[in-house]
N, C-alpha and C. Protein backbone atom coordinates (compact mmCIF):
# COMPACT_ATOMS: atom_id res chain seq x y z
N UNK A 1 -127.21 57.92 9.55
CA UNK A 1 -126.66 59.21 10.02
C UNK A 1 -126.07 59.98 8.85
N UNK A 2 -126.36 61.27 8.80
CA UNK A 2 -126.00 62.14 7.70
C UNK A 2 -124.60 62.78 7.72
N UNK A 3 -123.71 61.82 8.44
CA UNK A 3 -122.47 63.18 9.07
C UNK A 3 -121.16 62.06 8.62
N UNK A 4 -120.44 62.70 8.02
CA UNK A 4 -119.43 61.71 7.17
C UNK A 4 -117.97 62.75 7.34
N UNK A 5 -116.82 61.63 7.61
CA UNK A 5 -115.69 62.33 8.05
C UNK A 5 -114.72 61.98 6.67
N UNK A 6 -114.29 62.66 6.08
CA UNK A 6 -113.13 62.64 4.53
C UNK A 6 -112.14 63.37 5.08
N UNK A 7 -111.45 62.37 4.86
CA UNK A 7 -109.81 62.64 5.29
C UNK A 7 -109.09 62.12 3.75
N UNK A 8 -108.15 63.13 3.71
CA UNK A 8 -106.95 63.61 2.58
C UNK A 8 -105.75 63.08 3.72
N UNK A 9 -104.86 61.84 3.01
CA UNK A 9 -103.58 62.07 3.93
C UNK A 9 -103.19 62.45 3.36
N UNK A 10 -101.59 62.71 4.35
CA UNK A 10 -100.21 63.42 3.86
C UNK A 10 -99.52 64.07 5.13
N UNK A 11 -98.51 65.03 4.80
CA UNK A 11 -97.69 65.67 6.02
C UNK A 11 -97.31 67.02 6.24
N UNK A 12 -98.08 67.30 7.03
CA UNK A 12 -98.56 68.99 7.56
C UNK A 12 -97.35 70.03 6.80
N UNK A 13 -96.04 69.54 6.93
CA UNK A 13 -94.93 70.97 6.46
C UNK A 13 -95.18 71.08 5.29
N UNK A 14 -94.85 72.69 5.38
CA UNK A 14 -94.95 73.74 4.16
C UNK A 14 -93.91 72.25 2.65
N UNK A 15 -92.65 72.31 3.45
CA UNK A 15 -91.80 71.38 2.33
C UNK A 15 -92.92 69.99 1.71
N UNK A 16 -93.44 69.61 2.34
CA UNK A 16 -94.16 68.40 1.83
C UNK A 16 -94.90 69.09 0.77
N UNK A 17 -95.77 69.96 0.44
CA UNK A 17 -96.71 70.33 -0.46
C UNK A 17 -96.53 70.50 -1.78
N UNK A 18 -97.49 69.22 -2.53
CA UNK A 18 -97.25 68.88 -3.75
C UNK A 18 -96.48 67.67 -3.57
N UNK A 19 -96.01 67.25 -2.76
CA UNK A 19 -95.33 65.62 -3.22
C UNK A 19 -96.28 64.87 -3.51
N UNK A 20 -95.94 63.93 -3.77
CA UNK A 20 -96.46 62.70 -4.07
C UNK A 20 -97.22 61.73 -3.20
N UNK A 21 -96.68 62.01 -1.68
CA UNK A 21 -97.23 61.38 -0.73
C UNK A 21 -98.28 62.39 0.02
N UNK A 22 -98.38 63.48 -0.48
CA UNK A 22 -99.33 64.60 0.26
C UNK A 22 -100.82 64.71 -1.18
N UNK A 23 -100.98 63.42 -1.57
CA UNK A 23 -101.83 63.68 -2.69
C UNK A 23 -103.37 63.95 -2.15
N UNK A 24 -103.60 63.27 -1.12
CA UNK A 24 -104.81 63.15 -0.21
C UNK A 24 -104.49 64.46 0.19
N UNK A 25 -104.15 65.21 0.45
CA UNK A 25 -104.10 67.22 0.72
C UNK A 25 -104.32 67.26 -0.33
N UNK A 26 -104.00 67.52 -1.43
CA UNK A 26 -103.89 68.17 -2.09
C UNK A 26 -105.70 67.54 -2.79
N UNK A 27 -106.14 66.37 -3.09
CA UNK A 27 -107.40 66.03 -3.33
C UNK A 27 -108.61 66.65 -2.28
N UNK A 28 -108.16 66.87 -0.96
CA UNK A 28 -109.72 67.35 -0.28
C UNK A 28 -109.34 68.65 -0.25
N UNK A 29 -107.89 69.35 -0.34
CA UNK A 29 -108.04 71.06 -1.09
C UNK A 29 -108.86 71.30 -2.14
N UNK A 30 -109.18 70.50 -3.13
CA UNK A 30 -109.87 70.84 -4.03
C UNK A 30 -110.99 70.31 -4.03
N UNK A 31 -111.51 69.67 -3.35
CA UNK A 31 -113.32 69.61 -2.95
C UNK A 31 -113.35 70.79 -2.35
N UNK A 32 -113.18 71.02 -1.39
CA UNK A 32 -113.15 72.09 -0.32
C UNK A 32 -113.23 73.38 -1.55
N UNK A 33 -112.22 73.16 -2.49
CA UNK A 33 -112.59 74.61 -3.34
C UNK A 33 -113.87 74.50 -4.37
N UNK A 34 -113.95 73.14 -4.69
CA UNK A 34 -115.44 73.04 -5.45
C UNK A 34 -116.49 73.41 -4.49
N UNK A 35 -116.62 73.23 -3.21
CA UNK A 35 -117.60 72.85 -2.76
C UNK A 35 -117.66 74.83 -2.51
N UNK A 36 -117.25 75.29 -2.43
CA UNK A 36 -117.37 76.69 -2.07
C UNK A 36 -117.78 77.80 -3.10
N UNK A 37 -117.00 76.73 -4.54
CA UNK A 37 -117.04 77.62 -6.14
C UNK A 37 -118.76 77.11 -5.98
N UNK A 38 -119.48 76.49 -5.99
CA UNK A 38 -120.94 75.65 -6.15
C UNK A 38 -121.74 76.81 -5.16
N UNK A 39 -121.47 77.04 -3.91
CA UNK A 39 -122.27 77.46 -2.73
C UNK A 39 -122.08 79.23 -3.24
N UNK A 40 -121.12 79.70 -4.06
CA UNK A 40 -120.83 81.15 -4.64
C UNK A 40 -121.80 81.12 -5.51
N UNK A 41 -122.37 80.02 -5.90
CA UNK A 41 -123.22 80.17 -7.75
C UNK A 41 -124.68 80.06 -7.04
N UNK A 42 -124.83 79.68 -5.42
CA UNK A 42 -126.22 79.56 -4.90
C UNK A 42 -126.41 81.02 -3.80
N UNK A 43 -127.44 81.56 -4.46
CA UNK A 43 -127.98 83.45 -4.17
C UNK A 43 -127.90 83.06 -2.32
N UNK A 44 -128.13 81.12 -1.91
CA UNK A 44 -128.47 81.84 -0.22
C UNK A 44 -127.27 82.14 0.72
N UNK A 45 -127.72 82.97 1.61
CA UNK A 45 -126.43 83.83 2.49
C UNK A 45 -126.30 82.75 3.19
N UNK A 46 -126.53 81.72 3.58
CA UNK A 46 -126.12 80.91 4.14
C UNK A 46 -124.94 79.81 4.01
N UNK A 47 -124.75 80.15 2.76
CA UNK A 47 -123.77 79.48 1.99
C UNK A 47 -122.30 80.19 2.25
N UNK A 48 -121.55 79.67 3.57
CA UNK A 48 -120.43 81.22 3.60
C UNK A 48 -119.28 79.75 3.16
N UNK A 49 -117.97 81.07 2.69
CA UNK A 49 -117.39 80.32 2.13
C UNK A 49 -116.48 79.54 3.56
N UNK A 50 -116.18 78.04 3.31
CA UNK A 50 -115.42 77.26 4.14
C UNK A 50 -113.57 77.02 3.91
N UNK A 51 -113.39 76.91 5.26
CA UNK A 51 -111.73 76.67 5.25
C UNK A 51 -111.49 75.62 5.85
N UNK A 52 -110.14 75.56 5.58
CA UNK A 52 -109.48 74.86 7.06
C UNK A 52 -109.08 75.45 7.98
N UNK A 53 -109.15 75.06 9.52
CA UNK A 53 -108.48 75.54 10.13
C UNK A 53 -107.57 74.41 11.24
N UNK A 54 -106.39 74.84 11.86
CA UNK A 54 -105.55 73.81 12.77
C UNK A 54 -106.17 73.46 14.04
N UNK A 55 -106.94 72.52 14.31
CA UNK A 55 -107.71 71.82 15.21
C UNK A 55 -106.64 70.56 16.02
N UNK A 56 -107.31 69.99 16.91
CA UNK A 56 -106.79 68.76 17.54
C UNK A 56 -106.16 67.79 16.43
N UNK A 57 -104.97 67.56 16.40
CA UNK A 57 -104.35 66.47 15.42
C UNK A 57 -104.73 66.64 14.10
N UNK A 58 -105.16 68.08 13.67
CA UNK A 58 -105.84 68.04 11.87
C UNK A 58 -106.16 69.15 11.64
N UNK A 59 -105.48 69.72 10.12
CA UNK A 59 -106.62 70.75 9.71
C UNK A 59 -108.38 70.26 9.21
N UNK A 60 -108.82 71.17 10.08
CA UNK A 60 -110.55 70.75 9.80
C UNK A 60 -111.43 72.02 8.85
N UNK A 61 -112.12 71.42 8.18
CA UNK A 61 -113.08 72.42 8.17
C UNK A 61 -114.72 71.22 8.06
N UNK A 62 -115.87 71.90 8.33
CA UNK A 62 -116.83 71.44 7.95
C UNK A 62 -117.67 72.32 6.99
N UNK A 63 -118.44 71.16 6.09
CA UNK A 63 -119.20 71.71 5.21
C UNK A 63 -120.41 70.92 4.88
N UNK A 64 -121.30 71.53 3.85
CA UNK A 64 -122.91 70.98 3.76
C UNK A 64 -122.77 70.43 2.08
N UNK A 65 -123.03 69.72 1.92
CA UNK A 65 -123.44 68.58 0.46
C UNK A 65 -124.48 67.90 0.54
N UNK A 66 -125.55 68.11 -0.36
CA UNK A 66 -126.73 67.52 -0.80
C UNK A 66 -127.46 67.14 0.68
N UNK A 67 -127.76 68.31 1.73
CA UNK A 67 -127.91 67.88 3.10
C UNK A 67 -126.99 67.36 3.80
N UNK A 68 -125.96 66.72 3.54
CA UNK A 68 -125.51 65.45 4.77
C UNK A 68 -124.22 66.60 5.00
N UNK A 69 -123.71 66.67 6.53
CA UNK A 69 -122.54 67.34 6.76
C UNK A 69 -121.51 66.84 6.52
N UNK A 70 -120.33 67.26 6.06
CA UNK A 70 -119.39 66.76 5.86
C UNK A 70 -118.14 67.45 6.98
N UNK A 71 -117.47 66.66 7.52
CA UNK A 71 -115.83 66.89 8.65
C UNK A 71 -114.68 66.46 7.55
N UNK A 72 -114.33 67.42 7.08
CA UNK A 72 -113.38 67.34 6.26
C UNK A 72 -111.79 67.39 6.98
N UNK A 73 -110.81 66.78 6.91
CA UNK A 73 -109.88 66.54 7.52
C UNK A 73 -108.45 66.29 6.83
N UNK A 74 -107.50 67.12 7.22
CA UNK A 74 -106.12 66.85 7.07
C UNK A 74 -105.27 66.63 8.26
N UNK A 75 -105.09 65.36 8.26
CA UNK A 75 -104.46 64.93 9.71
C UNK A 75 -103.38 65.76 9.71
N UNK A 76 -102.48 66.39 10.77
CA UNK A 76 -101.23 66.79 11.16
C UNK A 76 -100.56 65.97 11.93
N UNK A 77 -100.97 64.93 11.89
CA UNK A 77 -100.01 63.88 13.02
C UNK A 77 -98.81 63.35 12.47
N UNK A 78 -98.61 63.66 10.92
CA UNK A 78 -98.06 63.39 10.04
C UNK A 78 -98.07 61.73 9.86
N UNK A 79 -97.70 61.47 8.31
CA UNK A 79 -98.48 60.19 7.74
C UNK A 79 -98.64 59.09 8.85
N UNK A 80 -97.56 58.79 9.24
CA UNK A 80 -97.24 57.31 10.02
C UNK A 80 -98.02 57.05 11.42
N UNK A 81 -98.64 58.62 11.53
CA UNK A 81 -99.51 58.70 12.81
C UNK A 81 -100.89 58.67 12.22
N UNK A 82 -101.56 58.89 11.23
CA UNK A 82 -103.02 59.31 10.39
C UNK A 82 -103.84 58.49 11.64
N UNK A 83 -103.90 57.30 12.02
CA UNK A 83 -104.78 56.74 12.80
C UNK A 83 -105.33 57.31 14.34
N UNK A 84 -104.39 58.35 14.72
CA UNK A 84 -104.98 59.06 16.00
C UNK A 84 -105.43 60.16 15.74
N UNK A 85 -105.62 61.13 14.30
CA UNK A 85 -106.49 61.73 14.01
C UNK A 85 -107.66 61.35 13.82
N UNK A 86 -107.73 60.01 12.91
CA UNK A 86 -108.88 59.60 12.38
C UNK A 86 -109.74 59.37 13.65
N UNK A 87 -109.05 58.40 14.20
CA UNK A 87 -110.15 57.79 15.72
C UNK A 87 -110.66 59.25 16.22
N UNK A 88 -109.65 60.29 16.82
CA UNK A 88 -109.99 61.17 17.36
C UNK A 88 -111.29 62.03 17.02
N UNK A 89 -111.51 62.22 15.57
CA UNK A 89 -112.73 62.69 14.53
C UNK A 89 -113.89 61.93 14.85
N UNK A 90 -113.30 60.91 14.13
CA UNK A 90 -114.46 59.69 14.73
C UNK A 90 -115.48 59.78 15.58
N UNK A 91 -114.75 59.61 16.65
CA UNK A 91 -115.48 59.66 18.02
C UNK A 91 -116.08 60.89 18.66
N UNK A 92 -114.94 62.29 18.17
CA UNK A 92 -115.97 63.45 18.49
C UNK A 92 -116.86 63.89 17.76
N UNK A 93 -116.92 63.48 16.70
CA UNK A 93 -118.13 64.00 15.64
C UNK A 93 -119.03 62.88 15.66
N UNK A 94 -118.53 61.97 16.47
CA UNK A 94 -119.46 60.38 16.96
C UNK A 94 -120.52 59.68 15.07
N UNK A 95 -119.21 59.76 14.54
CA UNK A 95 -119.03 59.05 13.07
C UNK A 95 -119.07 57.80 12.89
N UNK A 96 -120.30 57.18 12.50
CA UNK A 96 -119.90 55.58 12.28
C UNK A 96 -119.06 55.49 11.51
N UNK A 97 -118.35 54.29 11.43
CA UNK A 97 -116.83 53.68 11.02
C UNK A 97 -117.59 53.88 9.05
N UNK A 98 -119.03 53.03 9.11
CA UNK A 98 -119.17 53.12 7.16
C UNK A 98 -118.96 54.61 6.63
N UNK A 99 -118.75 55.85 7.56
CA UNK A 99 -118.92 56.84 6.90
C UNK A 99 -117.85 57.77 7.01
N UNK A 100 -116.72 56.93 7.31
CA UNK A 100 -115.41 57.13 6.63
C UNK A 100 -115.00 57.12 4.75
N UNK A 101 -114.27 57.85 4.87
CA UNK A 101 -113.73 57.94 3.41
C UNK A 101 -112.65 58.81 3.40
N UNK A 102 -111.14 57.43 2.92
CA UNK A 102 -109.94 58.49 3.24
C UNK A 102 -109.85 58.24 1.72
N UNK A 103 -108.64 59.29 1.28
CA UNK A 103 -108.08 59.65 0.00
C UNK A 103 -106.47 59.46 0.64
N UNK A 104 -105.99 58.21 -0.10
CA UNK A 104 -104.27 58.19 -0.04
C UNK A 104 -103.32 57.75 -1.20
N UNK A 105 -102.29 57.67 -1.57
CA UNK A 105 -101.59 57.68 -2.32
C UNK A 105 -101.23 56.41 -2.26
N UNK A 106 -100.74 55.68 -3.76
CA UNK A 106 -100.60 54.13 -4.24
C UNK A 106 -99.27 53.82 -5.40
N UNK A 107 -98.33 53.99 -4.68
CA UNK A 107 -97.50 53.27 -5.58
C UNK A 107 -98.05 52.18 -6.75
N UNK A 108 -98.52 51.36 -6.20
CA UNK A 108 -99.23 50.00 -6.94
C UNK A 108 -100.10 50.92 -8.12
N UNK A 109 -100.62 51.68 -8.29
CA UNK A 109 -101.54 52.31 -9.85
C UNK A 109 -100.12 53.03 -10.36
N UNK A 110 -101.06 52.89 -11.58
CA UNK A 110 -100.38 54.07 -12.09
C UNK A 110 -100.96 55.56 -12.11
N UNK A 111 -100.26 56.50 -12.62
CA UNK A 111 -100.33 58.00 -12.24
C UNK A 111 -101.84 58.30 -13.01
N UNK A 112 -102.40 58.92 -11.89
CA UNK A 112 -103.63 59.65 -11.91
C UNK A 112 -104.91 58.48 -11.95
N UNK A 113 -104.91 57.24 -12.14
CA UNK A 113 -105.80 55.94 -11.42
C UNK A 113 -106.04 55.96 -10.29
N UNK A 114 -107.88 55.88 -10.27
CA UNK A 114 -108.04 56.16 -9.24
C UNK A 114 -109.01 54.82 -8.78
N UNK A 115 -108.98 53.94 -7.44
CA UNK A 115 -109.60 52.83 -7.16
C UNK A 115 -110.15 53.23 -5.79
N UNK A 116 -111.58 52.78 -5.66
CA UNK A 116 -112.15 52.65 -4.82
C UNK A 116 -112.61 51.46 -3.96
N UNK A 117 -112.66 51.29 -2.61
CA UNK A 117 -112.76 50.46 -2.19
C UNK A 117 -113.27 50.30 -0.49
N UNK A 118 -114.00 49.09 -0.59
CA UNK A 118 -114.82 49.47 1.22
C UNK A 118 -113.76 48.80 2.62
N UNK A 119 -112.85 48.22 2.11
CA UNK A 119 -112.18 47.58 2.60
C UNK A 119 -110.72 46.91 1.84
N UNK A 120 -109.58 46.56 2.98
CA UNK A 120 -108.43 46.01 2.29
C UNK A 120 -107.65 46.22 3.48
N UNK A 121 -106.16 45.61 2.95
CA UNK A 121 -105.14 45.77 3.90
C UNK A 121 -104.55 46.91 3.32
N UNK A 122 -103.08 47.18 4.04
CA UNK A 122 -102.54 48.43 4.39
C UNK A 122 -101.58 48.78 2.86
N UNK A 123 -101.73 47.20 2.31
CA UNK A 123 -100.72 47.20 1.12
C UNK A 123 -99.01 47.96 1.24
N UNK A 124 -98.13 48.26 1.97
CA UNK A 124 -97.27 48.47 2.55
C UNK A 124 -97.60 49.72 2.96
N UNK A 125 -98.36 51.10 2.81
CA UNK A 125 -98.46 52.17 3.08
C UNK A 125 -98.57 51.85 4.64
N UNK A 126 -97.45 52.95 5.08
CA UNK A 126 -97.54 52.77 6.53
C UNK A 126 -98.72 53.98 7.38
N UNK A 127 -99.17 54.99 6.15
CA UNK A 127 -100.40 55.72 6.92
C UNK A 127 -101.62 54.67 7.09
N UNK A 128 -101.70 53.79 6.53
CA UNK A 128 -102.87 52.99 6.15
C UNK A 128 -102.78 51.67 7.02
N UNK A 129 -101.60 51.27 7.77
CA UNK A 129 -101.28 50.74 8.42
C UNK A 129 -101.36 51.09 10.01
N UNK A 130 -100.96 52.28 9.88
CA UNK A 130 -101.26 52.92 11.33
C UNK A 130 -102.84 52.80 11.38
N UNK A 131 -103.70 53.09 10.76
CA UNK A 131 -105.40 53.61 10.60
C UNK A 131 -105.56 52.07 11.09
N UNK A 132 -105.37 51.20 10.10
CA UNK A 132 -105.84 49.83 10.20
C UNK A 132 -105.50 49.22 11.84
N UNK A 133 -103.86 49.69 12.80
CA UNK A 133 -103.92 49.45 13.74
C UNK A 133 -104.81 50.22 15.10
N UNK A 134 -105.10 51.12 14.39
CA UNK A 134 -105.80 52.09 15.67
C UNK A 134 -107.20 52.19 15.11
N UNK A 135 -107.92 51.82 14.38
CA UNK A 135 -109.43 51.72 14.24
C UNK A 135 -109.96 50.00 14.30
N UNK A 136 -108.34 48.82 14.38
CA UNK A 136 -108.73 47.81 14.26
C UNK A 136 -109.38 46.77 13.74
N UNK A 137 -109.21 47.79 12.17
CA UNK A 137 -109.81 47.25 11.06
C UNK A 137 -109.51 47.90 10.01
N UNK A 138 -109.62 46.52 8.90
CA UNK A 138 -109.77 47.38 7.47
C UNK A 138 -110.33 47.61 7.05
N UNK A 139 -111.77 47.46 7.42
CA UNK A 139 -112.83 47.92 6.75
C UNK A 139 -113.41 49.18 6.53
N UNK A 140 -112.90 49.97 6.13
CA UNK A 140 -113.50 51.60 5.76
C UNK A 140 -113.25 51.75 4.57
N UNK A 141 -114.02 52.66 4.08
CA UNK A 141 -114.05 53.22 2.61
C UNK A 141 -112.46 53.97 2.55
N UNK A 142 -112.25 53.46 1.46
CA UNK A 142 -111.07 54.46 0.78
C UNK A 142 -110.33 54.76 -0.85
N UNK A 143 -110.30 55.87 -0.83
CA UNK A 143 -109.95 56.00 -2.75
C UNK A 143 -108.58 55.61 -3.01
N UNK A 144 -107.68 55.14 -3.57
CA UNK A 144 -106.46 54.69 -3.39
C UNK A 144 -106.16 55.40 -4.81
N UNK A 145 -104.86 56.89 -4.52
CA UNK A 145 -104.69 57.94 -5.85
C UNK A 145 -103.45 57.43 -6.50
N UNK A 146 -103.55 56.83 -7.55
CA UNK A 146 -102.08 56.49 -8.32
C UNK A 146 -100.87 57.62 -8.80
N UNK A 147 -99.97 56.66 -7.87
CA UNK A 147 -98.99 58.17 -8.08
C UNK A 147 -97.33 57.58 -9.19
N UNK A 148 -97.83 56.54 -9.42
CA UNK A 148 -97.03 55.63 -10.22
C UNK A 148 -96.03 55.11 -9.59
N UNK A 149 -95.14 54.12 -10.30
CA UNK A 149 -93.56 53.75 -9.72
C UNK A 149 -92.32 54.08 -10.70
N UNK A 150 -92.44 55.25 -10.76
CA UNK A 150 -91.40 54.91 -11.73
C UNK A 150 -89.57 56.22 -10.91
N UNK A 151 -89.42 55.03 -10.56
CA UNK A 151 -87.84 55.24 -9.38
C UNK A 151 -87.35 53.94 -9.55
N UNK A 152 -85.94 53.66 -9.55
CA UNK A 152 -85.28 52.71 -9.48
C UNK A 152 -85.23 52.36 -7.38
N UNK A 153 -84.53 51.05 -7.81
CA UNK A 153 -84.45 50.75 -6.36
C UNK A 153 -83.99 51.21 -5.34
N UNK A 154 -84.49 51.30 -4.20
CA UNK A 154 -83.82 52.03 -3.37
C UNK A 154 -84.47 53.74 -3.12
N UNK A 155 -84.86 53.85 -4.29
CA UNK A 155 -85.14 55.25 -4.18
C UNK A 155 -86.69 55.54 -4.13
N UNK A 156 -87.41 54.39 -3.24
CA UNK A 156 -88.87 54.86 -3.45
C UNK A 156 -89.53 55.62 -1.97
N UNK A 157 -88.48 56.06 -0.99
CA UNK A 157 -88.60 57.38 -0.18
C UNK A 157 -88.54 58.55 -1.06
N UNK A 158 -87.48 58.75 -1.38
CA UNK A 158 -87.16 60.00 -2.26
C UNK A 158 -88.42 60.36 -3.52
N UNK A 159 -88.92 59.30 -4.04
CA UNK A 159 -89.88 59.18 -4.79
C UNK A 159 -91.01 59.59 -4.27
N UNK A 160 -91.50 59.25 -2.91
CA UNK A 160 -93.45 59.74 -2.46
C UNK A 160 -93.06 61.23 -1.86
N UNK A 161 -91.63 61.51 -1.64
CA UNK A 161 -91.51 62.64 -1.03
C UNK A 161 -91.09 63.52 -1.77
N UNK A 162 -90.88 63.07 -3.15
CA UNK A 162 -90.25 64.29 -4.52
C UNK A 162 -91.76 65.08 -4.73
N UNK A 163 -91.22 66.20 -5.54
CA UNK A 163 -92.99 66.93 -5.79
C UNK A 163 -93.25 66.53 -7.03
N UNK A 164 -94.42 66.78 -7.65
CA UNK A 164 -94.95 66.23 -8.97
C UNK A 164 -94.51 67.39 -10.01
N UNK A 165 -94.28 66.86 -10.86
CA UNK A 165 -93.39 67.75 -12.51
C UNK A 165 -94.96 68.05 -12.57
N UNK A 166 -94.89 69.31 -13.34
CA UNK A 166 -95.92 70.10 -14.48
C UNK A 166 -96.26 69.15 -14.96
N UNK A 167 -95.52 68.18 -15.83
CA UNK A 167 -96.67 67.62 -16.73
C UNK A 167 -97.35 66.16 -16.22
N UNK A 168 -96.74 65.99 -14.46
CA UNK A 168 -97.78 64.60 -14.38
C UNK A 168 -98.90 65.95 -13.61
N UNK A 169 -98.81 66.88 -13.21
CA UNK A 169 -99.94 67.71 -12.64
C UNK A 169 -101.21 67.69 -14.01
N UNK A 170 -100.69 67.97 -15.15
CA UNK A 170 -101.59 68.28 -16.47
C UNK A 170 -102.20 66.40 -16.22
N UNK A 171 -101.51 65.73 -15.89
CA UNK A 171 -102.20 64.18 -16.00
C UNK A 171 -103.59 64.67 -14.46
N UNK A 172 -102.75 64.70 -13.80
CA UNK A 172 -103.66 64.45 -11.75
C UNK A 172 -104.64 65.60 -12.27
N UNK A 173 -104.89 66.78 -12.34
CA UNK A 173 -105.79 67.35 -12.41
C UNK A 173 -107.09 67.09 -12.43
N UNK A 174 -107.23 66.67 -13.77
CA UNK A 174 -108.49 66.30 -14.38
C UNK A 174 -109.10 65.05 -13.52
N UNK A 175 -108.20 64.24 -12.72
CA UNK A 175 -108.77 63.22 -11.87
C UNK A 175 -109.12 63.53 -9.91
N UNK A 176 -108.26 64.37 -9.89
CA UNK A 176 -108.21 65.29 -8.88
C UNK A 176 -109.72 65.78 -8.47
N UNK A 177 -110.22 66.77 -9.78
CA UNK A 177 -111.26 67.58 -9.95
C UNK A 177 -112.39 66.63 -9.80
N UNK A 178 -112.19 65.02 -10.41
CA UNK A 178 -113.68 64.17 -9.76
C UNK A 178 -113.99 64.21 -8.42
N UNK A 179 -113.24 64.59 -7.33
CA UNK A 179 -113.56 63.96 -6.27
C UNK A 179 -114.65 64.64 -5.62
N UNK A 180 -115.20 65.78 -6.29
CA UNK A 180 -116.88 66.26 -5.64
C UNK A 180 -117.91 65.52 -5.83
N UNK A 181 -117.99 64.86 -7.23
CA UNK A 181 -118.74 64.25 -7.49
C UNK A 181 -118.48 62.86 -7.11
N UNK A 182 -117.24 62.55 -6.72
CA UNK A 182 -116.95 60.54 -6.09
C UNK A 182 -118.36 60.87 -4.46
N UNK A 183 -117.30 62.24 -4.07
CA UNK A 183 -118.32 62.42 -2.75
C UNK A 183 -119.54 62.28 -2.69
N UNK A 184 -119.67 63.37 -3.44
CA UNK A 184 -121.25 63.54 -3.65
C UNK A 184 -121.98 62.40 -4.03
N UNK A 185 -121.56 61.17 -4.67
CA UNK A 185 -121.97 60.03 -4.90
C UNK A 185 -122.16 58.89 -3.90
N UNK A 186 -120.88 59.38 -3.20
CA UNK A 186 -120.44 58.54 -1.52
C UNK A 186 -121.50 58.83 -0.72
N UNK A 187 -121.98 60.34 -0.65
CA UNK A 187 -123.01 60.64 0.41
C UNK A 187 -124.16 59.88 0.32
N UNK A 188 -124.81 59.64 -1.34
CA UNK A 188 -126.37 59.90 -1.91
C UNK A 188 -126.24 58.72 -1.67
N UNK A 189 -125.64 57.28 -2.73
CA UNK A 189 -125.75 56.26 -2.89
C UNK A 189 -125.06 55.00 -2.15
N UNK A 190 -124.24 55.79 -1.63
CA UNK A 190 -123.59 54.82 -0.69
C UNK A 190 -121.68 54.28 -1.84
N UNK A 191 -121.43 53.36 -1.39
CA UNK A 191 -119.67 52.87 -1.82
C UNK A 191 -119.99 52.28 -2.56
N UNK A 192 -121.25 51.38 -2.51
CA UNK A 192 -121.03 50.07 -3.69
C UNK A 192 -121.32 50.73 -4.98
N UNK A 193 -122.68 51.78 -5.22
CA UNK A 193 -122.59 52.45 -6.06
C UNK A 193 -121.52 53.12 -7.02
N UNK A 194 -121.02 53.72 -5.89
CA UNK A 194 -119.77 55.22 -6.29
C UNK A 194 -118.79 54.20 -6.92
N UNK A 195 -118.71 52.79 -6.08
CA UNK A 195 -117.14 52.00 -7.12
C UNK A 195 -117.85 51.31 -8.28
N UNK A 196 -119.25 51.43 -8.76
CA UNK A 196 -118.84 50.84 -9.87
C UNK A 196 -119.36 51.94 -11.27
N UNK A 197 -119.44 52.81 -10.78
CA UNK A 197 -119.20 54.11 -10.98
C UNK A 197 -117.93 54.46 -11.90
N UNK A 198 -117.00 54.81 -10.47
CA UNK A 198 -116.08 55.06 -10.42
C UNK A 198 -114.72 54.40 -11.14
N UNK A 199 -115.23 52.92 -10.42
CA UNK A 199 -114.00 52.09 -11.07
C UNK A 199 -113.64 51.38 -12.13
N UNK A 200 -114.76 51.74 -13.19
CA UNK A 200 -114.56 50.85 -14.53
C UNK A 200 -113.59 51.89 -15.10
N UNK A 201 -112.71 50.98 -15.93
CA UNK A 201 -111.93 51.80 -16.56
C UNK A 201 -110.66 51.70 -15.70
């Protein structure tokens, strides 16, 4: 099946944007803007430009890559809920489970490391925990975005929910900007490909 659902977590308010824990927004904002800068450089009218808009439990938009459709998704259920968006997508865009691919944020890397993977546990992230309890598995594709650790104890709320300084943005950028081509790799060749691809280094 050609129809693949990418979900960016994070948490719908204006205040969240740019933290640390809204990195998955802020990564399928910028496919979403590649994928539109690409379809501007192609003469057919068919190519109109795509958004998001506020749908059932998510901002959605859909779009077209190398043929296969893409349901692009920013849950609004906010993080700790991500799993009743996802199912909800799922099932109405009637998405097999392999053609998932979320983008979330990883204490465990460091800043701007990016790991791919077809499966795992929730590793304490409680969006990834919710998904894992309401799809009943860990097995789905997912990019895991390093947002580093560097907070003393105690303070690693304040930490996924602080926003990112200018100069770790000059770091995330440039890793940010792969994720058309992780996709576009996800669509053509499948996960096992794209991670070893992706993940050397």
């Amino acid at each position: 099946m050609n129809k693949y659902l990418i979900v960016g977590l994070g948490n719908p308010d204006k205040e969240y944007d740019l933290t640390r824990h809204n990195i998955g927004y802020m990564v399928v904002d910028d496919l979403v803007r590649q994928i539109n800068e690409k379809n501007s450089k192609n003469d057919s009218s068919n190519n109109k430009e795509v958004s998001f808009s506020s749908d059932r439990y998510a901002f959605k938009c859909e779009a077209k890559m190398m043929g296969r459709s893409l349901v692009v998704i920013k849950p609004a259920t906010y993080m700790n809920l991500s799993g009743k968006a996802i199912r909800y997508w799922l099932d109405k865009e009637n998405i097999p489970l392999e053609n998932l691919f979320i983008i979330v944020d990883d204490l465990a890397l460091p800043l701007g490391t990016l790991r791919l993977r077809y499966k795992g546990s929730d590793g304490g992230h409680n969006g990834l925990k919710n998904i894992i309890e309401i799809l009943g598995t860990g097995n789905f594709n997912r990019m895991r975005f390093g947002i580093g650790n560097d907070f003393h104890r105690g303070e690693q709320i304040d930490f996924v929910l602080g926003k990112f300084s200018e100069e770790e943005m000059n770091v995330l950028q440039p890793q940010i900007s792969k994720i058309y081509d992780i996709i576009k790799s996800f669509v053509m060749v499948g996960m096992d490909k794209t991670m070893n691809i992706y993940n050397r280094g």
